[in-house]
PDB file of N, CA and C in Angstrom:
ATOM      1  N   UNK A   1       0.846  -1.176   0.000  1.00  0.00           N
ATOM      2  CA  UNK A   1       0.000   0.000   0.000  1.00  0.00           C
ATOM      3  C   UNK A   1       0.892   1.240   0.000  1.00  0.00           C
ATOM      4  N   UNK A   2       0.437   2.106  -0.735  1.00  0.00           N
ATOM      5  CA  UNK A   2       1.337   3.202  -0.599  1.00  0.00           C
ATOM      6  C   UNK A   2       1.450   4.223   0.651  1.00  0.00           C
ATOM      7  N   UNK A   3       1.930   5.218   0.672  1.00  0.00           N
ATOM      8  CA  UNK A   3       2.255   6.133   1.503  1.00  0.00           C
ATOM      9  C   UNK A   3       1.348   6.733   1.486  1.00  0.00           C
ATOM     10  N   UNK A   4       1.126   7.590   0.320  1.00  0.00           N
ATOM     11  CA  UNK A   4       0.063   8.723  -0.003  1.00  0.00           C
ATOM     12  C   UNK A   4      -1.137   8.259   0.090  1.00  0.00           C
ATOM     13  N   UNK A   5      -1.838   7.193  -0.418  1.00  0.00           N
ATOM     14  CA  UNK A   5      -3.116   6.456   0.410  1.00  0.00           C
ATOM     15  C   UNK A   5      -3.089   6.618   1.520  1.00  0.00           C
ATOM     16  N   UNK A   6      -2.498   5.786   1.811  1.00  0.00           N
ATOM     17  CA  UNK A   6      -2.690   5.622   3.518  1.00  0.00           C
ATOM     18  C   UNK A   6      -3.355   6.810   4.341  1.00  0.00           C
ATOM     19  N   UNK A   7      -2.560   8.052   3.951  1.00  0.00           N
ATOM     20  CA  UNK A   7      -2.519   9.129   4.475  1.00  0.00           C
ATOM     21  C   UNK A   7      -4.175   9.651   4.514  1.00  0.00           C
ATOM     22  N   UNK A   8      -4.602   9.057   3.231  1.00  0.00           N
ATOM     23  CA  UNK A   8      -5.996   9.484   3.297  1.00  0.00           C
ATOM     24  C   UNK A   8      -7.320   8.688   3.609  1.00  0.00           C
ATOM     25  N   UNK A   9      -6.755   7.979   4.577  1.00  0.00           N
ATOM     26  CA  UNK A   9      -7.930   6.948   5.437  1.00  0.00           C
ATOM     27  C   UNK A   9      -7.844   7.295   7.056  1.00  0.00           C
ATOM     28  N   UNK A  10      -8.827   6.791   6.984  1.00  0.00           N
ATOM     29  CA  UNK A  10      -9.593   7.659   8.658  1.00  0.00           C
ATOM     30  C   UNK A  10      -8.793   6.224   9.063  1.00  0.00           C
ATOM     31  N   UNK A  11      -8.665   5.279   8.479  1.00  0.00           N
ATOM     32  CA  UNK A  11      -8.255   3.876   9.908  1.00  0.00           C
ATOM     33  C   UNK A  11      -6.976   4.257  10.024  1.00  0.00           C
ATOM     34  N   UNK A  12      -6.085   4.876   9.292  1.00  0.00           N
ATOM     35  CA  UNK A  12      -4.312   4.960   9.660  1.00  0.00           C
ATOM     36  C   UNK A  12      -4.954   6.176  10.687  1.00  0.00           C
ATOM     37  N   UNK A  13      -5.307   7.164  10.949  1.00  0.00           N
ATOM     38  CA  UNK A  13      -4.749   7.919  11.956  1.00  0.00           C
ATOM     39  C   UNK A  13      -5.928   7.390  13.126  1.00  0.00           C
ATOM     40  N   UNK A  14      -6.975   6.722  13.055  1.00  0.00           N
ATOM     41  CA  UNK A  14      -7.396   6.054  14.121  1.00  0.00           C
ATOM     42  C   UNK A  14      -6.298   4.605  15.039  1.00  0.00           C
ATOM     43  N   UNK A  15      -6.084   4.209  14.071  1.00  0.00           N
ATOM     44  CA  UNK A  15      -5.422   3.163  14.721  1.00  0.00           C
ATOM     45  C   UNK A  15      -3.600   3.806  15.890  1.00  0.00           C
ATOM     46  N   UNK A  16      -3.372   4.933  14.657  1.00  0.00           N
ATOM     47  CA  UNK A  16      -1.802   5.939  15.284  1.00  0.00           C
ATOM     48  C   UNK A  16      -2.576   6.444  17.029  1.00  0.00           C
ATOM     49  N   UNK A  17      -3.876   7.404  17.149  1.00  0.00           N
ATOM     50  CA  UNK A  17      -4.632   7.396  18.136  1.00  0.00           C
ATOM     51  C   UNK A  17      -4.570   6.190  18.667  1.00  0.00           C
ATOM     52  N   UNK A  18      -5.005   5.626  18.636  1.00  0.00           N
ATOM     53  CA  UNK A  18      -5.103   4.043  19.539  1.00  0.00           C
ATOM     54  C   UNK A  18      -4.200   3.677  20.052  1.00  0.00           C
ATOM     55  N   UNK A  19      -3.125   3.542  19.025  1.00  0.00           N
ATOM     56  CA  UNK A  19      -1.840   3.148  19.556  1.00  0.00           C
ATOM     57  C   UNK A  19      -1.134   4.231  20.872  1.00  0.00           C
ATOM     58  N   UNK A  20      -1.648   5.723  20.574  1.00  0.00           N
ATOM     59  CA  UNK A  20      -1.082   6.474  21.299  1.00  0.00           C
ATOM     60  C   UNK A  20      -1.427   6.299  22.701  1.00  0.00           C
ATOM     61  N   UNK A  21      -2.523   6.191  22.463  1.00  0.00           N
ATOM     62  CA  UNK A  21      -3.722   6.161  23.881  1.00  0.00           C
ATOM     63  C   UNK A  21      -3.444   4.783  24.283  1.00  0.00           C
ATOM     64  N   UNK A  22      -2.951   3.962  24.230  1.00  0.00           N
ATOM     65  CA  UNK A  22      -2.793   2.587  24.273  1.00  0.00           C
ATOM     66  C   UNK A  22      -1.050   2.691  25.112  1.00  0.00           C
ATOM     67  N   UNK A  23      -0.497   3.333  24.581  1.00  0.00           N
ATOM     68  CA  UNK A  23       1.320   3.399  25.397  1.00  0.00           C
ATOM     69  C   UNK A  23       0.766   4.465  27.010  1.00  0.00           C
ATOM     70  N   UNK A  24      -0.135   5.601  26.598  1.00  0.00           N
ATOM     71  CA  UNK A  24      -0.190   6.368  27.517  1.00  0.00           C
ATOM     72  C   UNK A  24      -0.780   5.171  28.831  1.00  0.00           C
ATOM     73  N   UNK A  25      -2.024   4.653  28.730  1.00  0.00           N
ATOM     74  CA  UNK A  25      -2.616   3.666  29.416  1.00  0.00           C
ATOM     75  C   UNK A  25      -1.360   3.052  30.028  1.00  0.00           C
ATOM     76  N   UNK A  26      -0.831   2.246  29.211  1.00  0.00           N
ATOM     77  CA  UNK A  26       0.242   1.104  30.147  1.00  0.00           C
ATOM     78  C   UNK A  26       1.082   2.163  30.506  1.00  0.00           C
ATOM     79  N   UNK A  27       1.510   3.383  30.532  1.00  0.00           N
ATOM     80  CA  UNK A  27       2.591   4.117  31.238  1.00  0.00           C
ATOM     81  C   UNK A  27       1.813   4.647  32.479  1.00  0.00           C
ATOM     82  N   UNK A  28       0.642   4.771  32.936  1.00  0.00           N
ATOM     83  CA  UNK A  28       0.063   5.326  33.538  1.00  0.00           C
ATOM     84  C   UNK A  28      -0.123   4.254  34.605  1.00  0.00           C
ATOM     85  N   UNK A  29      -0.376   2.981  34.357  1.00  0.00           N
ATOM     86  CA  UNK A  29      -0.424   1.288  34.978  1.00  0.00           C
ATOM     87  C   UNK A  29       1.096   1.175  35.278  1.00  0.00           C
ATOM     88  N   UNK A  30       2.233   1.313  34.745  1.00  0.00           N
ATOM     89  CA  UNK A  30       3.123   0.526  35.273  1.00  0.00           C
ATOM     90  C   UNK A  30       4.308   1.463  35.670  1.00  0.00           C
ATOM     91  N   UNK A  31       3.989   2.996  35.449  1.00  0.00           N
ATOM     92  CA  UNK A  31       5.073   4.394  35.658  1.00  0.00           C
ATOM     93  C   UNK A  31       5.083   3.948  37.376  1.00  0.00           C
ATOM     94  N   UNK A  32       5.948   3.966  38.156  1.00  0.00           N
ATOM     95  CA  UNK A  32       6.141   4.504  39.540  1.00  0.00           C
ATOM     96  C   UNK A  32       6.507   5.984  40.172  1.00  0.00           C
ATOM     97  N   UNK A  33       6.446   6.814  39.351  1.00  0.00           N
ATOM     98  CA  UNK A  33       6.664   7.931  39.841  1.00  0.00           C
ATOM     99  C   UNK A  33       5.778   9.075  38.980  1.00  0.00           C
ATOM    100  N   UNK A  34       5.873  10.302  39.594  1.00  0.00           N
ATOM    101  CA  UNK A  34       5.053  11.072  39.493  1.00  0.00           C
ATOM    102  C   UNK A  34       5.114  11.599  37.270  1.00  0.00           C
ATOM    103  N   UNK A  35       6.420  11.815  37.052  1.00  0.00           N
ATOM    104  CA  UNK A  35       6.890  12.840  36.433  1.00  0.00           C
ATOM    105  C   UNK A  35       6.674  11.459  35.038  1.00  0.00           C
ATOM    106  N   UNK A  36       6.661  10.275  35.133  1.00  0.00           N
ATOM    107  CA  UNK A  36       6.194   9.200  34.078  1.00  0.00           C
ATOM    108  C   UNK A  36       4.542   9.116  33.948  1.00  0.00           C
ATOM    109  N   UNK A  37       3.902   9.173  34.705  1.00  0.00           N
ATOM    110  CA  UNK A  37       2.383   8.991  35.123  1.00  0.00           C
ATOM    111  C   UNK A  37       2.121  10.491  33.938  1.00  0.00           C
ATOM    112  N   UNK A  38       2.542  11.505  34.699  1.00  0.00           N
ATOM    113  CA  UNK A  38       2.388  12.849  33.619  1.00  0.00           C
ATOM    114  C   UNK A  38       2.494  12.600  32.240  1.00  0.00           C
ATOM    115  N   UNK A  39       3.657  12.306  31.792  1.00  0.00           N
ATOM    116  CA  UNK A  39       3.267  12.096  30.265  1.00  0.00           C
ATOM    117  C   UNK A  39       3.290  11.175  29.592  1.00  0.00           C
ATOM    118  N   UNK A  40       2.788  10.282  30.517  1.00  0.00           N
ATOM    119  CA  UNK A  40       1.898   9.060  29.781  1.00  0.00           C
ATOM    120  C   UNK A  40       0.334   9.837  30.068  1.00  0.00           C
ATOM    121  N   UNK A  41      -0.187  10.467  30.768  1.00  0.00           N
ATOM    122  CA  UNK A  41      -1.339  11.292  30.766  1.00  0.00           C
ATOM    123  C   UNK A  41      -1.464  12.083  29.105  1.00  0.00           C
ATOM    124  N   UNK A  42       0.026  12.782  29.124  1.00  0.00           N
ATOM    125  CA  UNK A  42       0.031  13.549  28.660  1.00  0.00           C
ATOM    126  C   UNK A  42      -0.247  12.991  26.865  1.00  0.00           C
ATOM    127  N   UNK A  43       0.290  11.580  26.828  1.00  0.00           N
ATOM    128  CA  UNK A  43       0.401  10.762  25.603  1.00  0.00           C
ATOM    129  C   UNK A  43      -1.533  10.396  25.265  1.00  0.00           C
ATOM    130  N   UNK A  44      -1.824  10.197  26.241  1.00  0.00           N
ATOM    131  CA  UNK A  44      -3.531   9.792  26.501  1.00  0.00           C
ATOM    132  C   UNK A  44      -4.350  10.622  25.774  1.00  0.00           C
ATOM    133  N   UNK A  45      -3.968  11.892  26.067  1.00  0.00           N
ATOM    134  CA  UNK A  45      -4.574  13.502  25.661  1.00  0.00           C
ATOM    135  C   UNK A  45      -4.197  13.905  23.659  1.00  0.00           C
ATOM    136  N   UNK A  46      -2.831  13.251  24.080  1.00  0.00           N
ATOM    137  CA  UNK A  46      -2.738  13.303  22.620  1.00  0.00           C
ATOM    138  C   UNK A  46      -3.123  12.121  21.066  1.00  0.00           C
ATOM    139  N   UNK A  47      -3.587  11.220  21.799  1.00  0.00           N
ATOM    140  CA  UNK A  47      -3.878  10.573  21.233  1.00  0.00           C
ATOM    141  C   UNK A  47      -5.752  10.814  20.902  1.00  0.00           C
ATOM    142  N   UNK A  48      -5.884  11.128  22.323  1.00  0.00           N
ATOM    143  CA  UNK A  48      -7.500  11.712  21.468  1.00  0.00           C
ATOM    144  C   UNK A  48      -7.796  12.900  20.877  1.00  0.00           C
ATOM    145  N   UNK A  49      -6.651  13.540  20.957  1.00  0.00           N
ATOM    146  CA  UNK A  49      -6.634  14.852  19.749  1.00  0.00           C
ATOM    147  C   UNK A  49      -6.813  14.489  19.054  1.00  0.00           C
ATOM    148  N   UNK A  50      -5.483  13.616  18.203  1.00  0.00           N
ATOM    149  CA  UNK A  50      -5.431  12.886  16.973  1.00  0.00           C
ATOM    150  C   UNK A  50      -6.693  12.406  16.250  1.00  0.00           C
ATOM    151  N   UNK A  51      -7.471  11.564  17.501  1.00  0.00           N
ATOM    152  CA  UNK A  51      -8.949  10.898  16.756  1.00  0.00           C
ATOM    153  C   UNK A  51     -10.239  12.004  16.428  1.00  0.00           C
ATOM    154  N   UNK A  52     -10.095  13.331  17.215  1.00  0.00           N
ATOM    155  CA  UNK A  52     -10.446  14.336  17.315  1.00  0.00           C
ATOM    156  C   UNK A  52     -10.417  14.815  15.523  1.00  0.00           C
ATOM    157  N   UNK A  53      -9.457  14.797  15.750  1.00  0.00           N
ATOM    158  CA  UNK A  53      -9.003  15.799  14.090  1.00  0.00           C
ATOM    159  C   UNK A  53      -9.315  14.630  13.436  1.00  0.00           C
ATOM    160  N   UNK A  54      -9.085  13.556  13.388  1.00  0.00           N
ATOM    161  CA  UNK A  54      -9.544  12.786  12.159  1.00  0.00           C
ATOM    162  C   UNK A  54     -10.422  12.519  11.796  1.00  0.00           C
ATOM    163  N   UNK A  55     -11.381  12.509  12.464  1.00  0.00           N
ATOM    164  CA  UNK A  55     -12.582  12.301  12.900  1.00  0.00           C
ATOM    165  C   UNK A  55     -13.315  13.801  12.241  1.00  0.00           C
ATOM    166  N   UNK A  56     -12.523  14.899  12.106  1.00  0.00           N
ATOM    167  CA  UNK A  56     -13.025  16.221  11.393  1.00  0.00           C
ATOM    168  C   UNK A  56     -12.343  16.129  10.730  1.00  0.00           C
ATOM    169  N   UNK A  57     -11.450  15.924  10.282  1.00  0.00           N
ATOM    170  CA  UNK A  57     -11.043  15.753   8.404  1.00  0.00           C
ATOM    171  C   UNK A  57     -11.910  14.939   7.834  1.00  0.00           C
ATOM    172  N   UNK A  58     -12.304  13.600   8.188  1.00  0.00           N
ATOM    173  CA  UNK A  58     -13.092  12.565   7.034  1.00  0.00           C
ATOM    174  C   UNK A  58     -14.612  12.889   7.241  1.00  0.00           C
ATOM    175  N   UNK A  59     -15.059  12.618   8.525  1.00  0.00           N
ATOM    176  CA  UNK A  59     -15.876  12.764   8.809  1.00  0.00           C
ATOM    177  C   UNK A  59     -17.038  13.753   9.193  1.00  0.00           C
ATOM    178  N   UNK A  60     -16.446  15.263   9.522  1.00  0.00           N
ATOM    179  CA  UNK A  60     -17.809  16.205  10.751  1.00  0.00           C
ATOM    180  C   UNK A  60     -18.155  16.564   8.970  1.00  0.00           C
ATOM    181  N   UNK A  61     -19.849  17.421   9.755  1.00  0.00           N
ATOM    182  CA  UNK A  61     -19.993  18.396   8.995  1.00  0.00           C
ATOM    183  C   UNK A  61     -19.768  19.664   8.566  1.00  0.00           C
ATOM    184  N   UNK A  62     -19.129  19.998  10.076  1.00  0.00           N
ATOM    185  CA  UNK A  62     -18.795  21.389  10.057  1.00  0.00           C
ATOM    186  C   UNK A  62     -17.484  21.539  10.109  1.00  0.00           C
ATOM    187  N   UNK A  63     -16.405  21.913   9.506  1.00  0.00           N
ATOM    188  CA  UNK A  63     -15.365  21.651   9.888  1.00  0.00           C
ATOM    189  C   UNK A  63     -13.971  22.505  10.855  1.00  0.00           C
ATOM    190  N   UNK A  64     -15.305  23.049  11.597  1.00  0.00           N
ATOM    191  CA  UNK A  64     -14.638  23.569  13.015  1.00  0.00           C
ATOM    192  C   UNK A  64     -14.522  22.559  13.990  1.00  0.00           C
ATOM    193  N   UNK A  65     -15.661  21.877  14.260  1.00  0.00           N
ATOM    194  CA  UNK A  65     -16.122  20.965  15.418  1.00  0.00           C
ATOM    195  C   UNK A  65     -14.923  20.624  15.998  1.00  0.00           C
ATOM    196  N   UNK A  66     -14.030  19.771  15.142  1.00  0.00           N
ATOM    197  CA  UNK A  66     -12.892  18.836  15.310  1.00  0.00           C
ATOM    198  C   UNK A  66     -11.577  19.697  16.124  1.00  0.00           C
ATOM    199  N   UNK A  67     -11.163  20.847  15.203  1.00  0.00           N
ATOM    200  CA  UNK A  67     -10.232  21.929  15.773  1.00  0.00           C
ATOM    201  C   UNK A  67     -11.022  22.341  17.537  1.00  0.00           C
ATOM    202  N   UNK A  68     -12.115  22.440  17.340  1.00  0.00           N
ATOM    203  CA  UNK A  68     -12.118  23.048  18.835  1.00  0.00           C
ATOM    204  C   UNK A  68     -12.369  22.401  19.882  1.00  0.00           C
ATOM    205  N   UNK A  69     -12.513  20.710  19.640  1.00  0.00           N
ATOM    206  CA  UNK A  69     -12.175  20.011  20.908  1.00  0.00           C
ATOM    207  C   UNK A  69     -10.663  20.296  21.243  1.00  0.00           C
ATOM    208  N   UNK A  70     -10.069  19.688  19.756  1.00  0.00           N
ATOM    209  CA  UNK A  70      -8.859  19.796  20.109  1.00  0.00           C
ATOM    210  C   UNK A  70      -8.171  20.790  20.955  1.00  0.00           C
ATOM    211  N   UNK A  71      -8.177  22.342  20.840  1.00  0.00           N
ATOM    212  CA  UNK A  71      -8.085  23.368  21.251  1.00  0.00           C
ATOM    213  C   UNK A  71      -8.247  23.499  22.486  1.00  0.00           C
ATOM    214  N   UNK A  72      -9.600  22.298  23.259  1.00  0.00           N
ATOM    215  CA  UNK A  72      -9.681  22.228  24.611  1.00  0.00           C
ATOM    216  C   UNK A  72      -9.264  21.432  25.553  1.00  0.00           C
ATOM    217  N   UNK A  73      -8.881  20.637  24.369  1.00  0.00           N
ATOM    218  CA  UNK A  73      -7.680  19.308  24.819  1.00  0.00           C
ATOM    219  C   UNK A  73      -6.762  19.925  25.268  1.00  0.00           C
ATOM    220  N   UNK A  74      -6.040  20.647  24.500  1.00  0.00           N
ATOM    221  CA  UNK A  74      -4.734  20.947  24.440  1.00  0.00           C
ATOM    222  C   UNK A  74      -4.660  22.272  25.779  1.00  0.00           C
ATOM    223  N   UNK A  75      -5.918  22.722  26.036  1.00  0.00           N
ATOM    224  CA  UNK A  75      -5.792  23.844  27.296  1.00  0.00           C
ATOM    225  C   UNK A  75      -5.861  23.197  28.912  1.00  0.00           C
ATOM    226  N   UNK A  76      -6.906  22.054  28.605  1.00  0.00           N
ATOM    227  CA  UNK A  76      -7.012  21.390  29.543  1.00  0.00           C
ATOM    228  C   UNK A  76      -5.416  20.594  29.967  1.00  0.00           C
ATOM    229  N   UNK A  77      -4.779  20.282  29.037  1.00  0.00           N
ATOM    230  CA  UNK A  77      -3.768  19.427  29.164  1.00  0.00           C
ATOM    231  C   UNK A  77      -2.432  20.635  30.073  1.00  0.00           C
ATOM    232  N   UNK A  78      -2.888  21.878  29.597  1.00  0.00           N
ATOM    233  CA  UNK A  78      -1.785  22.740  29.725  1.00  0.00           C
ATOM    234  C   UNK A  78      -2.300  23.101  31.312  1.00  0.00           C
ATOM    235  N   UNK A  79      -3.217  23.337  31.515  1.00  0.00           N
ATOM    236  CA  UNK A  79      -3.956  23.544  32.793  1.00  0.00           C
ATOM    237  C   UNK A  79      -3.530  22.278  34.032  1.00  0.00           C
ATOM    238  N   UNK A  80      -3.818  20.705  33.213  1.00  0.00           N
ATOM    239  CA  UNK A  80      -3.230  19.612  34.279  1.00  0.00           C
ATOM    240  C   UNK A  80      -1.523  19.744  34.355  1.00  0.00           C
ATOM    241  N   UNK A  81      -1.130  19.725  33.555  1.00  0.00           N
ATOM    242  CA  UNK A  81       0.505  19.771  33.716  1.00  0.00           C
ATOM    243  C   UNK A  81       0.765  20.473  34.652  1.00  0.00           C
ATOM    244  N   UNK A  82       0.474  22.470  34.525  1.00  0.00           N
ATOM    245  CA  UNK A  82       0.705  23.222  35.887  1.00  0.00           C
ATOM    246  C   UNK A  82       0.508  22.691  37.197  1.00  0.00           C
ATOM    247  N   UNK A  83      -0.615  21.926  37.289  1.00  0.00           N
ATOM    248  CA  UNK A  83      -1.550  22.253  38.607  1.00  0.00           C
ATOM    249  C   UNK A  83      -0.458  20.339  38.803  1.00  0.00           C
ATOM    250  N   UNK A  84      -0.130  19.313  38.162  1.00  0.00           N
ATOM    251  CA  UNK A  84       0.071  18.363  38.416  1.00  0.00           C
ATOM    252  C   UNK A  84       1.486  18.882  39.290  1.00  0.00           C
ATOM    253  N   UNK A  85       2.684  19.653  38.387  1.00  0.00           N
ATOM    254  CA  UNK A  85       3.949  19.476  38.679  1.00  0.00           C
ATOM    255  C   UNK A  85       3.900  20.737  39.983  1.00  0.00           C
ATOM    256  N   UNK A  86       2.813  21.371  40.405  1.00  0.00           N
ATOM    257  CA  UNK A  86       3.035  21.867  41.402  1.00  0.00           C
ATOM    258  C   UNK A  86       2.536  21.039  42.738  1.00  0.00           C
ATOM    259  N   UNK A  87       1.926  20.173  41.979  1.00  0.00           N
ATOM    260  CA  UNK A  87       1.746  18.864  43.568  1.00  0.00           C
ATOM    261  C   UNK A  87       2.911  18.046  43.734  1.00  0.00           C
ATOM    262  N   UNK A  88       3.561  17.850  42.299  1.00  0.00           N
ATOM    263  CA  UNK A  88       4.702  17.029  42.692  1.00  0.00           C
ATOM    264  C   UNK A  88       6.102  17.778  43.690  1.00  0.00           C
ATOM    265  N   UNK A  89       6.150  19.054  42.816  1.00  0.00           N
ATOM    266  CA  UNK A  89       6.772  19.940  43.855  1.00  0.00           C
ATOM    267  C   UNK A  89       6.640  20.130  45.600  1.00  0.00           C
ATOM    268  N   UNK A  90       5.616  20.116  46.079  1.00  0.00           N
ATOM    269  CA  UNK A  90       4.846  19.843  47.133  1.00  0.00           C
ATOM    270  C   UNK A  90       4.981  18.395  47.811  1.00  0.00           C
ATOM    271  N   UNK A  91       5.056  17.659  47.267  1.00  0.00           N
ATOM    272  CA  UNK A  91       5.527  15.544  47.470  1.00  0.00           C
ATOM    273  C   UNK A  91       6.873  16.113  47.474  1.00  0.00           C
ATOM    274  N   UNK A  92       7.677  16.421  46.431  1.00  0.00           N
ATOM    275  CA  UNK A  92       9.008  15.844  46.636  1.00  0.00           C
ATOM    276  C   UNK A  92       9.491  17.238  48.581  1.00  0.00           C
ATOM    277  N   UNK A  93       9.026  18.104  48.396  1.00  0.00           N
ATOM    278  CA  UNK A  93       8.978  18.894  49.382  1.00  0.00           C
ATOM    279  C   UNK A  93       9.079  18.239  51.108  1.00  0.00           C
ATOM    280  N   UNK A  94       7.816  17.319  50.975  1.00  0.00           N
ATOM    281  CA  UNK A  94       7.585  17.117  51.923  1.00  0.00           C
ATOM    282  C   UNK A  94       8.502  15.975  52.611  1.00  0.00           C
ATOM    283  N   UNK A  95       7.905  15.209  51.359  1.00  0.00           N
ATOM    284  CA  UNK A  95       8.567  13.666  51.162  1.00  0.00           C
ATOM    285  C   UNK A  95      10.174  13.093  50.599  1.00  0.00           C
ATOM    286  N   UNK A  96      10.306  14.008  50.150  1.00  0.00           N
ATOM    287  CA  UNK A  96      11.896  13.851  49.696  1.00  0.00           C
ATOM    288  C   UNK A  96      12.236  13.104  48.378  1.00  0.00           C
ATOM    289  N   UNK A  97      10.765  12.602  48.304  1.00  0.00           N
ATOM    290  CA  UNK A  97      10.738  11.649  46.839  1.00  0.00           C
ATOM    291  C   UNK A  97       9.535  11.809  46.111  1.00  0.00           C
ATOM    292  N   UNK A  98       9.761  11.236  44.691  1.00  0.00           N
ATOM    293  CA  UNK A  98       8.369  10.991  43.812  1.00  0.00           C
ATOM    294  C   UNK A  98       7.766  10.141  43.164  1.00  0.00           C
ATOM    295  N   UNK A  99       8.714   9.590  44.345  1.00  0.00           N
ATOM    296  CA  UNK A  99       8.189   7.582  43.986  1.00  0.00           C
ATOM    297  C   UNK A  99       6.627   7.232  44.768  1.00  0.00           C
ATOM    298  N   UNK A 100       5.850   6.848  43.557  1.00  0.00           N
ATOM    299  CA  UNK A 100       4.099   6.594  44.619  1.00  0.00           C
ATOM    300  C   UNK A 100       4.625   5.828  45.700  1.00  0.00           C
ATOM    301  N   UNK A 101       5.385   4.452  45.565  1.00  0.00           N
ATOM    302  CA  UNK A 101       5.460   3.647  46.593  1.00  0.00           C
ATOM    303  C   UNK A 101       5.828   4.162  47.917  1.00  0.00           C
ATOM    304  N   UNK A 102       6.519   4.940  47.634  1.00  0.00           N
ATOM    305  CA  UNK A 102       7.207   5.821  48.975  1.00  0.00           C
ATOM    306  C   UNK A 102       6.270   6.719  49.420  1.00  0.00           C
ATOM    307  N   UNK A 103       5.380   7.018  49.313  1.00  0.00           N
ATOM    308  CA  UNK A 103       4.278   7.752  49.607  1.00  0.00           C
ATOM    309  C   UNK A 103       3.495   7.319  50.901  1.00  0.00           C
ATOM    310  N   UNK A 104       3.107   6.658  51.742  1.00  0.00           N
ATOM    311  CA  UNK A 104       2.230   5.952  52.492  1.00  0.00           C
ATOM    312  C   UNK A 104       1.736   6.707  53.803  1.00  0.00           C
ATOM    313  N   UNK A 105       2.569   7.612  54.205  1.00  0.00           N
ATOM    314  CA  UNK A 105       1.893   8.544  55.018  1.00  0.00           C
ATOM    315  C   UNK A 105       0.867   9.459  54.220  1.00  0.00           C
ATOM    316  N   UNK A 106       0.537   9.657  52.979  1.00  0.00           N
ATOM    317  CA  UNK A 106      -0.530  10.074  52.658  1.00  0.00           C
ATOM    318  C   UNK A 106      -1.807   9.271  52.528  1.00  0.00           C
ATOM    319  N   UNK A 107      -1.524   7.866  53.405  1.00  0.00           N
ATOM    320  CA  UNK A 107      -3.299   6.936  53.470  1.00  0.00           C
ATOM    321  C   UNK A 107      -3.995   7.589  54.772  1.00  0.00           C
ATOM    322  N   UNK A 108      -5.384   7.580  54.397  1.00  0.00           N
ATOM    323  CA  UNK A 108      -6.245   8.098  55.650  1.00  0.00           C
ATOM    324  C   UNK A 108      -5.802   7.676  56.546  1.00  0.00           C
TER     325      UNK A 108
END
């Protein structure tokens, strides 16, 4: 199959999404520390952009729809990052580390 096909089917950039959202998942399951968990989050977010926009290239009717999830993806994402790495700042502060396991004085 060629290159230039490919390019113009909704299943190649659904499946690239999938795959993305699929590494973020297992980094998020098997990361032990704070600053891996983040952007495997961060991989999660981008992978449903991706299906976002593709999903408005082949598919919307309108062809804003697609751009302005994305747009809120991408604010929301910028919004968790701040607010995440200032908790981690705060853990390593307290705790000296940013390993979850090492964490256990934060159980009820």
């Amino acid at each position: 199959m060629n290159l230039l096909t490919m390019a113009n089917q909704l299943e190649t950039y659904l499946i690239i999404g999938a795959v993305l959202f699929g590494i973020g998942l297992y980094g998020m399951v098997r990361r032990s520390n704070f600053i891996g968990m983040l952007i495997s989050a961060e991989l999660m977010l981008a992978g449903a952009s991706l299906n976002f926009m593709a999903f408005n290239r082949f598919a919307a009717p309108e062809p804003v729809t697609g751009q302005v999830f994305t747009l809120f993806i991408m604010a929301i994402a910028a919004a968790e990052t701040a607010i995440v790495l200032s908790i981690i700042i705060a853990v390593y502060r307290n705790f000296k580390t940013i390993e979850t396991e090492d964490l256990t004085d934060m159980k009820g």
